[in-house]
Protein backbone atom coordinates (compact mmCIF):
# COMPACT_ATOMS: atom_id res chain seq x y z
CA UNK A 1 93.43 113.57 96.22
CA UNK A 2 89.87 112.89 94.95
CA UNK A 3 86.49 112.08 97.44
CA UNK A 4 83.98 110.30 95.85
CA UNK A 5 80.82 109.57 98.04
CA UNK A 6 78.43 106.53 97.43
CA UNK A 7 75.18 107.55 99.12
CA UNK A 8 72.88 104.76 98.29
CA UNK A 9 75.91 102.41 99.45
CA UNK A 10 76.28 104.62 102.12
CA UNK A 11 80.48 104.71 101.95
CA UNK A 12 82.97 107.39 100.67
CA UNK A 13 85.97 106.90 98.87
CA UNK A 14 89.18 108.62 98.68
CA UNK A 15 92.03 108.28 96.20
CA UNK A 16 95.51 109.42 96.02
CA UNK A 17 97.65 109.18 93.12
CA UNK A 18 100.81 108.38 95.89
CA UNK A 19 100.88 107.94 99.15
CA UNK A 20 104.10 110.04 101.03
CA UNK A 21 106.92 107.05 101.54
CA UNK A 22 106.87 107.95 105.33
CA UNK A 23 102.77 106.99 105.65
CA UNK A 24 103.36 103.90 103.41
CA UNK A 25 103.76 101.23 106.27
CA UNK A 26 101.10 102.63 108.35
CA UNK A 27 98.78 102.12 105.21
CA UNK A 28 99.47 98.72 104.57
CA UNK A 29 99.02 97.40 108.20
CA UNK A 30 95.76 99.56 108.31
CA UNK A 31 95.04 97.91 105.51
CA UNK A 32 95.84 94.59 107.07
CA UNK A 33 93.53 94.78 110.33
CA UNK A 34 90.35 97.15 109.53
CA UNK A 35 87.24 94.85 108.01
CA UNK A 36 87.99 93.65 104.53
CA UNK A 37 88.12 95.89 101.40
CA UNK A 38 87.77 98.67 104.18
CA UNK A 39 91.22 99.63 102.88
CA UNK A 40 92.51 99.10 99.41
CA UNK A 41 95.95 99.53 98.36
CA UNK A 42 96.51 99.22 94.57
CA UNK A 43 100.65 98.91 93.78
C-alpha cells in the first residue's frame, strides 16, 4: 500500500497493488455510490 497526499488539491490517495478477494464487492459498490472519481477501481 502506498499514500500519496495532494495538498494544494487538498485530497489523499491510496493505492494497493490487490485488493483481498473477500473486500472486493464492498469496493466496487463503494465505488458505485460515494461522489464520482471519489473511488477508483482500475481492473
Amino acid at each position: 500500500m502506498k499514500a500519496r497526499i495532494d495538498e494544494d488539491q487538498l485530497i489523499s490517495k491510496v493505492l494497493l497493488d490487490e485488493i483481498p478477494e473477500k473486500y472486493q464487492d464492498l469496493v466496487r459498490q463503494a465505488a458505485r455510490e460515494c461522489t464520482p472519481s471519489a473511488i477508483i477501481v482500475e481492473e
